[in-house]
N, C-alpha and C. Protein backbone atom coordinates (compact mmCIF):
# COMPACT_ATOMS: atom_id res chain seq x y z
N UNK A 1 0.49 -88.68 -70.60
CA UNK A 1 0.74 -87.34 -70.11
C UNK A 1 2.22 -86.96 -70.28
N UNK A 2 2.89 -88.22 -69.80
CA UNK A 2 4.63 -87.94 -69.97
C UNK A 2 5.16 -87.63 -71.29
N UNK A 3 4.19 -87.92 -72.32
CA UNK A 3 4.47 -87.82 -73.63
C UNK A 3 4.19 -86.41 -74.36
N UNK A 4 3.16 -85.82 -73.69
CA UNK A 4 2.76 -84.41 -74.49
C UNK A 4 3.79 -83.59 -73.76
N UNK A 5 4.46 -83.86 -72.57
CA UNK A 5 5.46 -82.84 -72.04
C UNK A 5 6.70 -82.88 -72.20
N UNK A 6 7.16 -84.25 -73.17
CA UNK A 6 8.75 -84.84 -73.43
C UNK A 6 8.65 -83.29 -74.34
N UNK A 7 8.24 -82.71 -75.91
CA UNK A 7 8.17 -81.89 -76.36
C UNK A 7 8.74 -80.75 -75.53
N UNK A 8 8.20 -80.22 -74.82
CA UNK A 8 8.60 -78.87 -74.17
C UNK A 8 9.95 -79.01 -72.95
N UNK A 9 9.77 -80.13 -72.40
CA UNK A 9 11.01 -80.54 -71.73
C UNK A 9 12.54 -80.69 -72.12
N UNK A 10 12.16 -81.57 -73.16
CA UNK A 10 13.51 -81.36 -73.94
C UNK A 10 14.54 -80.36 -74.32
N UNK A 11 13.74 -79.24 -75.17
CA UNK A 11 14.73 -77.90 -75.61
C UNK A 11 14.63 -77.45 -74.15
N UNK A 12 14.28 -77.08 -73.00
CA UNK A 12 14.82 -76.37 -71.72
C UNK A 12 15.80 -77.16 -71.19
N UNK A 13 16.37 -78.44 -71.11
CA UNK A 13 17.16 -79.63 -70.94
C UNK A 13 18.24 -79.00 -71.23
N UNK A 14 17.94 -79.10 -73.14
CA UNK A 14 19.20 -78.84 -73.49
C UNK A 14 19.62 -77.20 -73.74
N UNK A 15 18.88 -76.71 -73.34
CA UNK A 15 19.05 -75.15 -73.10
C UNK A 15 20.07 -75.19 -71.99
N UNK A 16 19.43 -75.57 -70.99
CA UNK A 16 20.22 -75.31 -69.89
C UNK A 16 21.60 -76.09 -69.54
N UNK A 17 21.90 -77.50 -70.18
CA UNK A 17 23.22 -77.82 -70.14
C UNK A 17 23.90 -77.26 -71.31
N UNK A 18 23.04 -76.32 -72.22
CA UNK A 18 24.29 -75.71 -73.07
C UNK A 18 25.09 -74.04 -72.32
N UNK A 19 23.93 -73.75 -71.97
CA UNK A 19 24.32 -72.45 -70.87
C UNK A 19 25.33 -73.39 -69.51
N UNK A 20 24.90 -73.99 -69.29
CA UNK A 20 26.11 -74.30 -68.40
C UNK A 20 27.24 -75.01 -68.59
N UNK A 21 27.56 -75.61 -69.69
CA UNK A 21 28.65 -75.87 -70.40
C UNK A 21 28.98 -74.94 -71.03
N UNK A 22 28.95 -73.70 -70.69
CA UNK A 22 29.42 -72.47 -71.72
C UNK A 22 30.41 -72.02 -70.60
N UNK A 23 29.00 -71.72 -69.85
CA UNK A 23 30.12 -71.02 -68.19
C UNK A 23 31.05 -71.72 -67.71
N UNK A 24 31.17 -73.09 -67.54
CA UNK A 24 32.33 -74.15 -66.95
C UNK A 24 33.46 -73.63 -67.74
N UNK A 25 33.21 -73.80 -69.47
CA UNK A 25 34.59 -74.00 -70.36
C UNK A 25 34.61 -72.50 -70.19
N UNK A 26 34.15 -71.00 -70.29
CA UNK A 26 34.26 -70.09 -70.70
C UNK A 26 36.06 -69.70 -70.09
N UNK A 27 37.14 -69.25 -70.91
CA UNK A 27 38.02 -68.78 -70.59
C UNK A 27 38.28 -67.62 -69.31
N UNK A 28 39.36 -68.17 -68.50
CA UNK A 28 39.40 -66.64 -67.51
C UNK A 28 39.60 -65.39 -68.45
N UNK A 29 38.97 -64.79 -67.91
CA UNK A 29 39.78 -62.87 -68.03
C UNK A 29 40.94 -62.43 -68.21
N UNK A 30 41.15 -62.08 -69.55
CA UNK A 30 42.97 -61.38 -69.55
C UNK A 30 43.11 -60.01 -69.10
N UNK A 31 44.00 -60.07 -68.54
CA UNK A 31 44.32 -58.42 -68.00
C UNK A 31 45.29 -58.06 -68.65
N UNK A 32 45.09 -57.07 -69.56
CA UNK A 32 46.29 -56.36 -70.39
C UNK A 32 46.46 -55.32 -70.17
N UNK A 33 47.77 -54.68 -69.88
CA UNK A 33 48.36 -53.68 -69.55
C UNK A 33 49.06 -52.74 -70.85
N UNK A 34 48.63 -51.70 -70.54
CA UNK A 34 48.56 -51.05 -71.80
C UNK A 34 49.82 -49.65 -71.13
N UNK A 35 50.73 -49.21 -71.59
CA UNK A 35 52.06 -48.56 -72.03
C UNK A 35 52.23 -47.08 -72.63
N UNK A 36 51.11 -46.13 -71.97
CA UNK A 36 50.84 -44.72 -72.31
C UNK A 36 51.94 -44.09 -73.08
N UNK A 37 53.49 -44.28 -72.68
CA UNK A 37 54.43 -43.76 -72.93
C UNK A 37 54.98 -44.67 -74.51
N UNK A 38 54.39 -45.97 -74.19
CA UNK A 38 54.81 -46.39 -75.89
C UNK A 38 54.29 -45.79 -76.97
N UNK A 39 55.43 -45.85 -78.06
CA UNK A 39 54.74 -45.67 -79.40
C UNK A 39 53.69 -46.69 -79.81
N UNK A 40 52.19 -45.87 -80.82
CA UNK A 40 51.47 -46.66 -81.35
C UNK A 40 51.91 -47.72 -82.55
N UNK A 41 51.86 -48.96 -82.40
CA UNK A 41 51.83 -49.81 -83.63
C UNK A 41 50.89 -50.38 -83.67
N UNK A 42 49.87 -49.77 -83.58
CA UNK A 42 48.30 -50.52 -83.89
C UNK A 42 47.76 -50.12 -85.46
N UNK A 43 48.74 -50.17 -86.58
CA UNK A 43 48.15 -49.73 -87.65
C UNK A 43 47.12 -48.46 -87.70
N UNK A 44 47.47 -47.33 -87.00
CA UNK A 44 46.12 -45.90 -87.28
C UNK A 44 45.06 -46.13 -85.53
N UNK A 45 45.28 -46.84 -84.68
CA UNK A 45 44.76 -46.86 -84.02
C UNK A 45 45.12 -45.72 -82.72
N UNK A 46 45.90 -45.32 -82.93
CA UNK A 46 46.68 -44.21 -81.98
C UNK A 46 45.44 -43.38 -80.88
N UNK A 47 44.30 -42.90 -81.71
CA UNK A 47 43.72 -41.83 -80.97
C UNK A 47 43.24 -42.91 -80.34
N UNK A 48 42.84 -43.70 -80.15
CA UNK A 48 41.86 -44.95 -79.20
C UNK A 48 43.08 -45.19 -77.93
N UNK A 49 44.30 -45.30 -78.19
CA UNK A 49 44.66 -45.05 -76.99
C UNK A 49 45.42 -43.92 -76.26
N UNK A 50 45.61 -42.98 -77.28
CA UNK A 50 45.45 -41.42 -76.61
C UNK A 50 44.13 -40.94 -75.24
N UNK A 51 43.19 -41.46 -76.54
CA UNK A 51 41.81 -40.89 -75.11
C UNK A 51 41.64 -41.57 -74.20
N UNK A 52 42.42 -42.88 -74.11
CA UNK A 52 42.00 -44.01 -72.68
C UNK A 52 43.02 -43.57 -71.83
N UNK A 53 44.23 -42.89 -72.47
CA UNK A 53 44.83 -42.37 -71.25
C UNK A 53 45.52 -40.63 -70.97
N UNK A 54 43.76 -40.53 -70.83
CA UNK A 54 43.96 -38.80 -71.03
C UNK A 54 44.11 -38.81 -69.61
N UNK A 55 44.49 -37.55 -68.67
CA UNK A 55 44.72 -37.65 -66.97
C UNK A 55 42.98 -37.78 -66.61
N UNK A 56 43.24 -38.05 -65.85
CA UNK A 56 42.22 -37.75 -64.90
C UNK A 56 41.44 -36.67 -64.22
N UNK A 57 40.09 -36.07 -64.48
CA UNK A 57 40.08 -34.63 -64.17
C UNK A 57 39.06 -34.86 -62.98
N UNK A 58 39.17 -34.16 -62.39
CA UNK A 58 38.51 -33.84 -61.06
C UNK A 58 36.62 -33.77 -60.84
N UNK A 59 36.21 -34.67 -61.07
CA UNK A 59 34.50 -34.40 -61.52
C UNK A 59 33.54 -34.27 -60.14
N UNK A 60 34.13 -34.18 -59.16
CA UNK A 60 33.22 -33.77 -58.50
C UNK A 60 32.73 -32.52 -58.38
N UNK A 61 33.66 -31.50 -58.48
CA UNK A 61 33.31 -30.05 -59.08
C UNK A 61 32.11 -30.07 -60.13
N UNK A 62 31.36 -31.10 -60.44
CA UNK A 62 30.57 -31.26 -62.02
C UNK A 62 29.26 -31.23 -61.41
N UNK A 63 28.15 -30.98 -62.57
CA UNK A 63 26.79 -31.40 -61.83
C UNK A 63 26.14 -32.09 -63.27
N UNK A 64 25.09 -32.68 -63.37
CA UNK A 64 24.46 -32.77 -64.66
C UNK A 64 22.80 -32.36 -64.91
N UNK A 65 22.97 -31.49 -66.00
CA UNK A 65 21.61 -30.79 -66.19
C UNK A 65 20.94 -31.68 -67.72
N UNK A 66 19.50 -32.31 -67.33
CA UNK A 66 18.86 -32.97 -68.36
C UNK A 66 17.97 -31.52 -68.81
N UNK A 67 18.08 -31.84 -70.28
CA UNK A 67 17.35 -30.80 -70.84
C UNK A 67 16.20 -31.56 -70.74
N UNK A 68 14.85 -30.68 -70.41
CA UNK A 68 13.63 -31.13 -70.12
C UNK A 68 12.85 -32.03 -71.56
N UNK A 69 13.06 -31.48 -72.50
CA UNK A 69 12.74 -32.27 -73.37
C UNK A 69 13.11 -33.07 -74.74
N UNK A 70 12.84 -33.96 -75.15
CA UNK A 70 13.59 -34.73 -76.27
C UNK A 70 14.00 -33.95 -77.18
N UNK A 71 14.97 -34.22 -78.15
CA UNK A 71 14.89 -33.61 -79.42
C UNK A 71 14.51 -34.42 -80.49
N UNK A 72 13.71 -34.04 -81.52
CA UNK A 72 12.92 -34.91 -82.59
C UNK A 72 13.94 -34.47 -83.92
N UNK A 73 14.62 -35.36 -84.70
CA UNK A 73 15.28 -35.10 -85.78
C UNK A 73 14.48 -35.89 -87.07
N UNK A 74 14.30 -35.28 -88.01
CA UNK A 74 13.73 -36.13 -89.20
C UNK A 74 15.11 -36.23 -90.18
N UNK A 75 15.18 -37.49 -90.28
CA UNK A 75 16.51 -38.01 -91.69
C UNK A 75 15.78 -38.09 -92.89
N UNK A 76 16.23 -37.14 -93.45
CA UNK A 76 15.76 -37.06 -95.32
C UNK A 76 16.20 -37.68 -96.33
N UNK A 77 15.24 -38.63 -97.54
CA UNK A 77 15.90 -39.02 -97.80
C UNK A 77 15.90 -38.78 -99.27
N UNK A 78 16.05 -37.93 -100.02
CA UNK A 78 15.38 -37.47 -101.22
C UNK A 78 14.87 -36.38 -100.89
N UNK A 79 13.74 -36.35 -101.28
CA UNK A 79 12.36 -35.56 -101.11
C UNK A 79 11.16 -36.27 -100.05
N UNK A 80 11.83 -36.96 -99.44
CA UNK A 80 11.19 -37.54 -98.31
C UNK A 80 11.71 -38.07 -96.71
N UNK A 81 10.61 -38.11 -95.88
CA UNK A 81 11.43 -38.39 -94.41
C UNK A 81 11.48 -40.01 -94.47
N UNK A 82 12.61 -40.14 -94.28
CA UNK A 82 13.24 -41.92 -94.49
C UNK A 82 12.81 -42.45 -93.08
N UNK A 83 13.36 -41.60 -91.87
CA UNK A 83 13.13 -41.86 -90.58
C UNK A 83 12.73 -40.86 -89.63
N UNK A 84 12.75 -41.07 -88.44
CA UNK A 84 13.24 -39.85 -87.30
C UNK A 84 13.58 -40.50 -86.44
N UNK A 85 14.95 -39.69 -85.85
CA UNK A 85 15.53 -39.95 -84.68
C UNK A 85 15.25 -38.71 -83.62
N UNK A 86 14.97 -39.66 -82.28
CA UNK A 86 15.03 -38.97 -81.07
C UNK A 86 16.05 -39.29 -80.13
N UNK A 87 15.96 -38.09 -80.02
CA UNK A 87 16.94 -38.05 -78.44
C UNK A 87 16.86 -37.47 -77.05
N UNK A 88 17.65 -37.75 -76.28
CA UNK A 88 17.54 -37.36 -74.84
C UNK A 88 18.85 -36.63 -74.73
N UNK A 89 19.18 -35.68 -74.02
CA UNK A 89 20.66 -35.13 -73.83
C UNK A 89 20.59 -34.50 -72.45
N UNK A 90 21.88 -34.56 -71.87
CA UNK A 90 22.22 -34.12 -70.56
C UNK A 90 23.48 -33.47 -70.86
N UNK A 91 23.45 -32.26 -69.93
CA UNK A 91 25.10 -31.40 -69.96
C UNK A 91 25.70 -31.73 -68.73
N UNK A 92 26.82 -31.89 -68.89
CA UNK A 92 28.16 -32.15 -67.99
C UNK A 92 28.42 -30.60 -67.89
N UNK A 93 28.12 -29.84 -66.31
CA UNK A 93 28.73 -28.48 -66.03
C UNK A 93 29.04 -28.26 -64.46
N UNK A 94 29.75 -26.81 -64.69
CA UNK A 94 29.94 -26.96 -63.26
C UNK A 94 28.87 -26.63 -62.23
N UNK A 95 29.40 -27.24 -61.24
CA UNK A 95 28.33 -26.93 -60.54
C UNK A 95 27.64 -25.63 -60.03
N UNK A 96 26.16 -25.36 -59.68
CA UNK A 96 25.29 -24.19 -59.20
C UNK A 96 25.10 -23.39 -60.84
N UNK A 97 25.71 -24.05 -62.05
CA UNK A 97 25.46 -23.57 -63.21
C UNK A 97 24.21 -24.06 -63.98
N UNK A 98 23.12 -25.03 -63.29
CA UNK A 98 21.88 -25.54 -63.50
C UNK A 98 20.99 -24.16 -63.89
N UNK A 99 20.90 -23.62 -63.17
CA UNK A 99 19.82 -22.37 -63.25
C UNK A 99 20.14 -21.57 -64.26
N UNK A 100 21.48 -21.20 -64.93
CA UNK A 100 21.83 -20.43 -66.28
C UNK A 100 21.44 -21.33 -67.15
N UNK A 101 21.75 -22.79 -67.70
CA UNK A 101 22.06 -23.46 -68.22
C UNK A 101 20.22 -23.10 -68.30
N UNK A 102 19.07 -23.39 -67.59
CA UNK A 102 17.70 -23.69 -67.61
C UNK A 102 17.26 -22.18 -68.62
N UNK A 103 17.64 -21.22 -67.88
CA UNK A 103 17.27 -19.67 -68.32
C UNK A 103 17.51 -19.20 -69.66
N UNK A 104 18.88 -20.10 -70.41
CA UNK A 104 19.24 -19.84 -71.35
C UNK A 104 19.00 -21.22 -73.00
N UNK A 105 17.63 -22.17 -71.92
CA UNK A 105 17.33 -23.50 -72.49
C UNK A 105 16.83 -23.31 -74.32
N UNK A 106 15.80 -22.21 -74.53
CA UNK A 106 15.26 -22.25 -75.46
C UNK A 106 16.82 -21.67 -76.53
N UNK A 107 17.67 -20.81 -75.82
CA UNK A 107 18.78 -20.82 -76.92
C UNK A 107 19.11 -21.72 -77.90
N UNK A 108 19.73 -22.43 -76.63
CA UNK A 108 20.73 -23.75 -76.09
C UNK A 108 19.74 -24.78 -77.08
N UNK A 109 18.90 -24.92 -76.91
CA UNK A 109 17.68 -25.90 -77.69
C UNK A 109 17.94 -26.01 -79.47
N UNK A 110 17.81 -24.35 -79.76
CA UNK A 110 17.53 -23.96 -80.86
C UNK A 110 19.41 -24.48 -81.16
N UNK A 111 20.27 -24.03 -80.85
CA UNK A 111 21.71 -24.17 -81.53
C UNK A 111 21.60 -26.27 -81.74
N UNK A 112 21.59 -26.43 -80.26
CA UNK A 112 21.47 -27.88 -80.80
C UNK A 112 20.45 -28.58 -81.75
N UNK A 113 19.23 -27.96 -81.72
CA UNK A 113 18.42 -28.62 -82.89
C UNK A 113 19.34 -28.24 -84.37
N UNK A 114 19.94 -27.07 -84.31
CA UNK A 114 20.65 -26.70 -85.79
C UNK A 114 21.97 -27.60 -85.56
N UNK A 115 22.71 -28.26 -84.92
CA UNK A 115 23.73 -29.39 -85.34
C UNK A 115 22.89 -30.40 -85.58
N UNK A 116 22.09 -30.69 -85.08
CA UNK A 116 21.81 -31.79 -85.25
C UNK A 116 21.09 -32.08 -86.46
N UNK A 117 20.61 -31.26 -87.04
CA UNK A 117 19.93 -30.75 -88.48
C UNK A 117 20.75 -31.12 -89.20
N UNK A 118 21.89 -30.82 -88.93
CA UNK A 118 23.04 -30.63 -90.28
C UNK A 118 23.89 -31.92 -89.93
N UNK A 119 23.59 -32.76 -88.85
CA UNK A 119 24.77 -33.91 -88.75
C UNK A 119 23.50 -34.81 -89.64
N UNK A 120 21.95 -34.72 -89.60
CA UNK A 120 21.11 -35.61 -90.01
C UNK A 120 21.57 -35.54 -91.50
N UNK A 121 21.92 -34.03 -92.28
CA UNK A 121 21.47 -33.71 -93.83
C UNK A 121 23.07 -34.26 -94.06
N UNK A 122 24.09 -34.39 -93.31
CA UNK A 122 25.58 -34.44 -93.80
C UNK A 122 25.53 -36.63 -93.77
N UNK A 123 23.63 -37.24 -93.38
CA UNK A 123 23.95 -38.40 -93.86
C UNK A 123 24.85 -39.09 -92.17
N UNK A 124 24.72 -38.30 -91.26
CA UNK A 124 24.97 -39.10 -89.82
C UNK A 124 24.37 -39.88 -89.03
N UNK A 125 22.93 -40.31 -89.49
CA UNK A 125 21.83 -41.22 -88.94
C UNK A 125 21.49 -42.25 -89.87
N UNK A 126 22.21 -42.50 -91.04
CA UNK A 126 22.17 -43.30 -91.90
C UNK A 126 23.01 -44.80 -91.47
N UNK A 127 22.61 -45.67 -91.67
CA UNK A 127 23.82 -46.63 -91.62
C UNK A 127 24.07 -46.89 -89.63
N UNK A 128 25.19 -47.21 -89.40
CA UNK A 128 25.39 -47.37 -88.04
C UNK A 128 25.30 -45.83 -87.51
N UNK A 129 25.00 -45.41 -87.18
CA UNK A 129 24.64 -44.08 -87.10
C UNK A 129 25.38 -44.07 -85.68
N UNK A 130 25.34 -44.80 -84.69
CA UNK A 130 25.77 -45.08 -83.28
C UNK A 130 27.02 -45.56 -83.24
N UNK A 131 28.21 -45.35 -84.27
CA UNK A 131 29.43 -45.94 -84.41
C UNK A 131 30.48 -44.55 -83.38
N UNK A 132 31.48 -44.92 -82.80
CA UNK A 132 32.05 -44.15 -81.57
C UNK A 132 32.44 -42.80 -82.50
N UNK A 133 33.30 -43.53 -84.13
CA UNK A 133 33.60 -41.76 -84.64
C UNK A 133 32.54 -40.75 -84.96
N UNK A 134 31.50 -41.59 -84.97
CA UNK A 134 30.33 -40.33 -85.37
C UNK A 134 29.77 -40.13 -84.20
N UNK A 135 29.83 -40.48 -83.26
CA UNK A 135 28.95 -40.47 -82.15
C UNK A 135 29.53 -38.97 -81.24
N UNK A 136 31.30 -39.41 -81.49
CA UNK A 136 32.16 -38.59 -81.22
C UNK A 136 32.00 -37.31 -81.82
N UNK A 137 31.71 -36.99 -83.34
CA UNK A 137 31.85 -35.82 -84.04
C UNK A 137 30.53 -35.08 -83.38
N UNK A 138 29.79 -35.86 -83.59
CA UNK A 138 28.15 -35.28 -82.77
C UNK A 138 28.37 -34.67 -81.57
N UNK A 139 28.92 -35.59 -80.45
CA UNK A 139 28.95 -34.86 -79.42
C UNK A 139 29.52 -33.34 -79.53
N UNK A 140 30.93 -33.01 -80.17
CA UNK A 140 32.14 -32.51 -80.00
C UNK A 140 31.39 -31.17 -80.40
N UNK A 141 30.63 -31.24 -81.56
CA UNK A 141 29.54 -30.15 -81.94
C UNK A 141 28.60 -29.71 -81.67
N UNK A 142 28.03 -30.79 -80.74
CA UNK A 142 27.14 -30.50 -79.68
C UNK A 142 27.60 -29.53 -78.57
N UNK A 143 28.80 -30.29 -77.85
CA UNK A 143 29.42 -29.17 -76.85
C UNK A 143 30.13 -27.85 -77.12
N UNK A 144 30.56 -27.68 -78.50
CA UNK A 144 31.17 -26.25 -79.34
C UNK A 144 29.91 -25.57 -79.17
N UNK A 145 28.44 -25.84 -79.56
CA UNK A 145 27.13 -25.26 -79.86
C UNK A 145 26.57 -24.96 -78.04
N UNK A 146 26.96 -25.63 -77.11
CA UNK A 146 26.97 -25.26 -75.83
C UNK A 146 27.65 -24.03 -75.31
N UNK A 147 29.01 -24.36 -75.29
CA UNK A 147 29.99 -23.34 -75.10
C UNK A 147 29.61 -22.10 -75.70
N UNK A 148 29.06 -22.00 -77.34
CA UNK A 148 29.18 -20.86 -77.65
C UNK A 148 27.46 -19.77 -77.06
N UNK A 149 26.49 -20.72 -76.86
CA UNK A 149 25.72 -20.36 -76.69
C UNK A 149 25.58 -19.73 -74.94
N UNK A 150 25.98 -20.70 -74.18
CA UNK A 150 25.81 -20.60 -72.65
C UNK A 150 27.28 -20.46 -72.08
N UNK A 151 28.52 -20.96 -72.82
CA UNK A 151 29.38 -20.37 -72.04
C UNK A 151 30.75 -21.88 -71.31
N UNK A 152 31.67 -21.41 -71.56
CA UNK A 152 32.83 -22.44 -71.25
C UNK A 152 32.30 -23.36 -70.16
N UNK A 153 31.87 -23.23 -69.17
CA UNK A 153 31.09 -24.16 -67.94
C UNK A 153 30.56 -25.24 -68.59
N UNK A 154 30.20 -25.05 -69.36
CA UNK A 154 29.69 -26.43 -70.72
C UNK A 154 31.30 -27.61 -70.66
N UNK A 155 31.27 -29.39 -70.07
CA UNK A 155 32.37 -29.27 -70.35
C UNK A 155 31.68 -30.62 -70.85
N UNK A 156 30.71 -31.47 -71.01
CA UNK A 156 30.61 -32.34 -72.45
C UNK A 156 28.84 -32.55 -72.13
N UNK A 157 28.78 -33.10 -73.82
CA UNK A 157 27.05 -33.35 -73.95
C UNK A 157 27.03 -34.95 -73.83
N UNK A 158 25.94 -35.00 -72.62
CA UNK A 158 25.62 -36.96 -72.73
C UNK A 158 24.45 -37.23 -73.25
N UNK A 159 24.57 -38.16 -74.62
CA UNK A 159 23.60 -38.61 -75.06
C UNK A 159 23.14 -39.78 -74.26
N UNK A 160 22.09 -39.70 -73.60
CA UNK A 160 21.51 -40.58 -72.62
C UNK A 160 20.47 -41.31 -73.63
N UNK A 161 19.90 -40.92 -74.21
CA UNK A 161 18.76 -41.67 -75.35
C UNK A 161 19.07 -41.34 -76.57
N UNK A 162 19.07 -42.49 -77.14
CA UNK A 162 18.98 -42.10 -78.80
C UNK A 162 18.08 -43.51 -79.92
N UNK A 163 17.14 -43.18 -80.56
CA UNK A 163 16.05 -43.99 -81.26
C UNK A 163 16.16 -43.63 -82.24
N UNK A 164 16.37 -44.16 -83.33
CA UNK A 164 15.63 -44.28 -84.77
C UNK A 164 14.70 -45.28 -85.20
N UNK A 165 13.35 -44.32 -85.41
CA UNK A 165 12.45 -45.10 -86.38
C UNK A 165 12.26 -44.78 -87.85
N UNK A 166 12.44 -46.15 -88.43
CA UNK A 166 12.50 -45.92 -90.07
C UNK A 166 10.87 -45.88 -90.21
N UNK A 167 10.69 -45.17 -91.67
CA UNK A 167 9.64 -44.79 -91.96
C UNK A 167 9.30 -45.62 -93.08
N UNK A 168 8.44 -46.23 -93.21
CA UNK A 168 7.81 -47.20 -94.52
C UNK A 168 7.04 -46.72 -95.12
């Protein structure tokens, strides 16, 4: 009996003294302090720490409105659908601005399905598609397509879901 269970015993054995010889040796935590007022010498890295130390803005004044339903994007790839990506999105606004933001949804819908049309055809769901500069350009056009539709109270778009399925 001891013999048909050496098999399965073993790799959890050494599973588990490798997980815990990971955690014993694992290095403490460095805390690095980072110098808002220094110049960048990070070779081009500048805006990465521009935006980590933008001030601080006041968000409780904020509320967040989920648009009720997904948006479905098809990525083209040729003369054919390669994939589709879905998404989920939520607006960052001020607050008691839920009920405009709802009234004015099918706009608001239609402008964002058209960025997002054109970030799919400009080749933005291709590849890492979820990388921070594109993720960034998406949003930034997302919230321009807010603002212009519903109005400055728009103050950013959260992509809460995002899926791509490739198509075979």
């Amino acid at each position: 009996m001891l013999g048909k269970l050496m098999p399965l015993l073993l790799p959890l054995v050494g599973l588990g003294a490798g997980v815990g010889g990971g955690l014993m040796l694992r290095p403490p935590a460095e805390v690095v302090e980072i110098d808002p007022c220094a110049a960048p010498s990070d070779g081009g890295h500048s805006e990465l720490i521009a935006v980590a130390h933008e001030p601080e803005v006041d968000t409780s004044t904020y509320e967040y409105v989920k648009l009720n339903n997904q948006f479905v994007i098809p990525d083209i790839d040729g003369d054919r659908i390669a994939a589709m990506v879905v998404m989920s999105l939520n607006l960052e606004t001020d607050a008691g601005f839920r009920e405009a933001i709802y009234a004015r949804e099918p706009k608001l819908r239609d402008a964002f399905l058209q960025v997002l049309f054109d970030h799919a055809n400009a080749g933005g769901f291709k590849g890492t598609f979820t990388d921070g500069a594109a993720m960034s350009t998406l949003r930034r056009n997302l919230v321009q397509a807010a603002q212009v539709t519903v109005g400055t109270e728009i103050h950013d778009v959260l992509v809460t879901d995002i899926v791509r399925q490739d198509m075979n």
